[in-house]
Protein backbone atom coordinates (compact mmCIF):
# COMPACT_ATOMS: atom_id res chain seq x y z
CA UNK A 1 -17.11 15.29 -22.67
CA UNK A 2 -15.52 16.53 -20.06
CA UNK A 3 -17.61 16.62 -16.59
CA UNK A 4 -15.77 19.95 -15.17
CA UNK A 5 -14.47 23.22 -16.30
CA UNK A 6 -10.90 22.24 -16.26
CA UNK A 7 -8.61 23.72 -17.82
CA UNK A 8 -6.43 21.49 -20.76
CA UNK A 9 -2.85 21.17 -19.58
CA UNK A 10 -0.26 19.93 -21.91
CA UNK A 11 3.76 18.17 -21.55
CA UNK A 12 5.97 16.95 -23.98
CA UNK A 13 3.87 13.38 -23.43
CA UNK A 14 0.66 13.78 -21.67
CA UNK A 15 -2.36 15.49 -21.67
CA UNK A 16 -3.65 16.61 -18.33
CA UNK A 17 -7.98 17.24 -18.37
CA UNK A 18 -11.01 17.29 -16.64
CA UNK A 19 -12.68 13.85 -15.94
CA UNK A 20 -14.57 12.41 -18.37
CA UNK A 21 -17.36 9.69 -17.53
CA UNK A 22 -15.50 6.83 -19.72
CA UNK A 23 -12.80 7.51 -17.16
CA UNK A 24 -14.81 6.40 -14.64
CA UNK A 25 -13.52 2.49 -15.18
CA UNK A 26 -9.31 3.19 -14.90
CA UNK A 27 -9.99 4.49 -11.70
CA UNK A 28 -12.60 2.59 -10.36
CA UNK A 29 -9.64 0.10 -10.95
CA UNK A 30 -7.58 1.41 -9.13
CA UNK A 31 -9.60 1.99 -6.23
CA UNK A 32 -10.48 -1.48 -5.85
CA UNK A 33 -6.97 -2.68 -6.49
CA UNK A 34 -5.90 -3.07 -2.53
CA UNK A 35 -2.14 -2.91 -3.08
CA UNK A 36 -1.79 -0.33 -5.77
CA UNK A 37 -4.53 1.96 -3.81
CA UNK A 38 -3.00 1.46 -0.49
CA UNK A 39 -0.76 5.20 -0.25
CA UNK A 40 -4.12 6.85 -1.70
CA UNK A 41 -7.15 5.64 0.02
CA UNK A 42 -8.67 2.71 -1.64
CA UNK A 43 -11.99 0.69 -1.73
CA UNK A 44 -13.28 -2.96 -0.98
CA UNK A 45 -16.75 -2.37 -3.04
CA UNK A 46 -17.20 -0.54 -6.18
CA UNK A 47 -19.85 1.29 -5.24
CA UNK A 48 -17.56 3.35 -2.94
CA UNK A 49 -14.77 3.72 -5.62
CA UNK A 50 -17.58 5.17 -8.15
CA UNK A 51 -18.46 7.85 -4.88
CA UNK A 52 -14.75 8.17 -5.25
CA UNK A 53 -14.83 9.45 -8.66
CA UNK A 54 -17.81 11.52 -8.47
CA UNK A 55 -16.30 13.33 -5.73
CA UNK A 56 -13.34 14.61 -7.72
CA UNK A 57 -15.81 15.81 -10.25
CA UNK A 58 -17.63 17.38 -6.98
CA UNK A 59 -14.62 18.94 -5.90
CA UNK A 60 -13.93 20.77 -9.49
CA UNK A 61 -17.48 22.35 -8.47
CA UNK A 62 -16.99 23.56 -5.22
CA UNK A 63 -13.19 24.44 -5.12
CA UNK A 64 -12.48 25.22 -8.99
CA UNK A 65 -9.24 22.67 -9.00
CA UNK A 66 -8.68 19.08 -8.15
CA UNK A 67 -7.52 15.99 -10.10
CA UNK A 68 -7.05 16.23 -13.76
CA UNK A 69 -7.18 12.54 -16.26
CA UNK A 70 -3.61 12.09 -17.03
CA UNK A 71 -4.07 11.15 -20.68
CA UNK A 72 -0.65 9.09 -22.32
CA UNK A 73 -0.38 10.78 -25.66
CA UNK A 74 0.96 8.31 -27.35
CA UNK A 75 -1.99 5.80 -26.39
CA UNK A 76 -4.90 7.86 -25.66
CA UNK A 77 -5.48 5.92 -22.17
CA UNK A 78 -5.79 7.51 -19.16
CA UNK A 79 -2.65 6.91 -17.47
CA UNK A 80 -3.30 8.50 -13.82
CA UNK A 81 -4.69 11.32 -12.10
CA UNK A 82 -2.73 14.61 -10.67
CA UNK A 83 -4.25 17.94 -9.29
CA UNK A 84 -4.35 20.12 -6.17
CA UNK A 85 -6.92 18.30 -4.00
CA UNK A 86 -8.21 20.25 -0.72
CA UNK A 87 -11.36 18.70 0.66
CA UNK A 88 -12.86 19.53 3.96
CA UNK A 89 -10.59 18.67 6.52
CA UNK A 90 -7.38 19.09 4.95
CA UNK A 91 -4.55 21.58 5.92
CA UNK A 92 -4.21 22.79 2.80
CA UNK A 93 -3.81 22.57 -0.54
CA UNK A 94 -1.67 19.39 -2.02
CA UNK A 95 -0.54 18.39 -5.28
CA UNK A 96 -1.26 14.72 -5.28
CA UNK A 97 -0.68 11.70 -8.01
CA UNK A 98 -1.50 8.14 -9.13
CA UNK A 99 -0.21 6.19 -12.20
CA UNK A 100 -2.36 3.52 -13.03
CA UNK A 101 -1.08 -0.17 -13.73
CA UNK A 102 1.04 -0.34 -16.96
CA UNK A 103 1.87 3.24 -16.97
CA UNK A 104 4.48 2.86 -13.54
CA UNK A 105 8.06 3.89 -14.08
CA UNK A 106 8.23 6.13 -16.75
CA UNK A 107 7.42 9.15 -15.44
CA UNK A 108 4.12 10.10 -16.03
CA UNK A 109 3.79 11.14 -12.30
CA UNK A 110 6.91 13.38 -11.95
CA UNK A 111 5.86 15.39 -15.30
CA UNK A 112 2.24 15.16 -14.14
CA UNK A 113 2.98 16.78 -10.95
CA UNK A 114 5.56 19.72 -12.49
CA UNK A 115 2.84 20.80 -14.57
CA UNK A 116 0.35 21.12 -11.77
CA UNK A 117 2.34 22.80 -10.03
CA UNK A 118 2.92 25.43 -12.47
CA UNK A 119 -0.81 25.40 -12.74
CA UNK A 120 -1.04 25.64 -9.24
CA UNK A 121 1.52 28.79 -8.79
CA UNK A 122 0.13 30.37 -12.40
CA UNK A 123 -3.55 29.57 -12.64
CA UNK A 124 -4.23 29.48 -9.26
CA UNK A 125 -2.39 31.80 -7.61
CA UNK A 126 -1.24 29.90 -4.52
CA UNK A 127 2.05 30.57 -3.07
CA UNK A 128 2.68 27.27 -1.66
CA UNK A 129 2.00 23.76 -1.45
CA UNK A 130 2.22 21.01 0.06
CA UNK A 131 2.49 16.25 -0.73
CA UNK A 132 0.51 14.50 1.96
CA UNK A 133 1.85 11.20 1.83
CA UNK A 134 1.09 8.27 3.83
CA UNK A 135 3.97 7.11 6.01
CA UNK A 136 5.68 3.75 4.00
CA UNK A 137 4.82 5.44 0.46
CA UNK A 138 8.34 5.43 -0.65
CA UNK A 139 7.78 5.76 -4.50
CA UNK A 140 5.52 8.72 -3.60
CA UNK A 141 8.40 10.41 -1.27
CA UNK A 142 11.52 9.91 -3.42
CA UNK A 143 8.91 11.53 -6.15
CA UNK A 144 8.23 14.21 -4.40
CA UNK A 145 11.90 14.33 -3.02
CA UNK A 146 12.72 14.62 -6.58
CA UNK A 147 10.38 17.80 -7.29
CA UNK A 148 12.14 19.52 -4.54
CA UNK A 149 9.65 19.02 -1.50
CA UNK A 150 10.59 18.78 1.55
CA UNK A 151 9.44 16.62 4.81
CA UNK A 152 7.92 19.38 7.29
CA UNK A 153 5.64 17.15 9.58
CA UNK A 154 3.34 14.38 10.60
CA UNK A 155 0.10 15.22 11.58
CA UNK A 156 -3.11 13.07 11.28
CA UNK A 157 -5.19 13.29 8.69
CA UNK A 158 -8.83 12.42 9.43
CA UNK A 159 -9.58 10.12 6.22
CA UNK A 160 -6.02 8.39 6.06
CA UNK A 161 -4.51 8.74 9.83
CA UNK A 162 -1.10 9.51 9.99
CA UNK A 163 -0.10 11.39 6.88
CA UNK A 164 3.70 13.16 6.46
CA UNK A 165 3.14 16.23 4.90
CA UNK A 166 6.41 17.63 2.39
CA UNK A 167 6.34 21.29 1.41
CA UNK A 168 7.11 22.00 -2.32
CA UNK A 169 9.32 25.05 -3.27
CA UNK A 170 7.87 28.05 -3.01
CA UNK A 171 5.91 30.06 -5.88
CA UNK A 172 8.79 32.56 -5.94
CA UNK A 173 11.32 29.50 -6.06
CA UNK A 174 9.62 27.84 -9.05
CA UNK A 175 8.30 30.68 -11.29
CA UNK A 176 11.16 33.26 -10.27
């Protein structure tokens, strides 16, 4: 059951969907997990990693987008999470990622994200956007590297300090 009205996204291998409460547990995981969480934002208690997850489901709510369950087809396990995430405070729209342990180099993340992005561009309507990655992230820059973003600036980002910020290709540039 499905805590949002998300929309079902589909790729060759993954399933992209609203969070669902048995979710809840992969990313809590993760969260807690200081070296895998460390580019994302993590948590020392679980209480704050289950805030965490509620506030994705929050965000659905408010702004009508955010981070989709990346479910592995072949396994039916959540693998990650990838959406357009824009909380208060940010300077705009992102597409962001996370694989979770056991599903790292085979990339979920890179399909993940060209699918959101098509979402983004399609569904949404935006005409940009942006990868706020934490300076030392390199997995999550050569990814985004690889989807054709672009480094534009630093700035500081109020929840994770210093945050480089790459610009994707342009609606126009992706969709034609």
């Amino acid at each position: 059951m499905s805590l949002v009205n998300a929309p079902r996204l589909e790729t060759e291998r993954l399933i992209l969907r609203g969070p669902e409460p048995s979710d809840a547990e992969a990313m809590i995981a993760f969260l807690l997990d200081p070296v895998r969480a460390e580019g994302f934002g993590g948590y020392a208690h679980r209480g704050d990693a289950w805030r965490w997850f509620a506030l994705n489901v929050g965000h659905w709510h408010l702004r009508g987008y955010g981070y989709f369950t990346i479910e592995d087809k072949a396994s039916g396990q959540p693998a990650g999470i990838c959406g357009v995430w824009n909380p208060e405070g940010w300077p705009e729209p992102e597409i962001g990622w996370v694989v979770f342990d056991g599903f790292e180099g085979k990339g979920i993340a890179r399909e993940a994200a060209l699918r959101v992005r098509r979402y983004a561009y399609e569904d949404l309507g935006l005409s940009t956007i942006t990868s706020n990655i934490v300076p030392g992230n390199t997995r999550s820059v050569a990814l985004a590297e690889r989807l054709g973003a672009v480094y534009e600036r630093t700035y500081t980002n109020y929840a994770m300090g210093e945050d480089m910020l790459y610009r994707h290709p342009s609606a126009e540039e992706v969709l034609g």
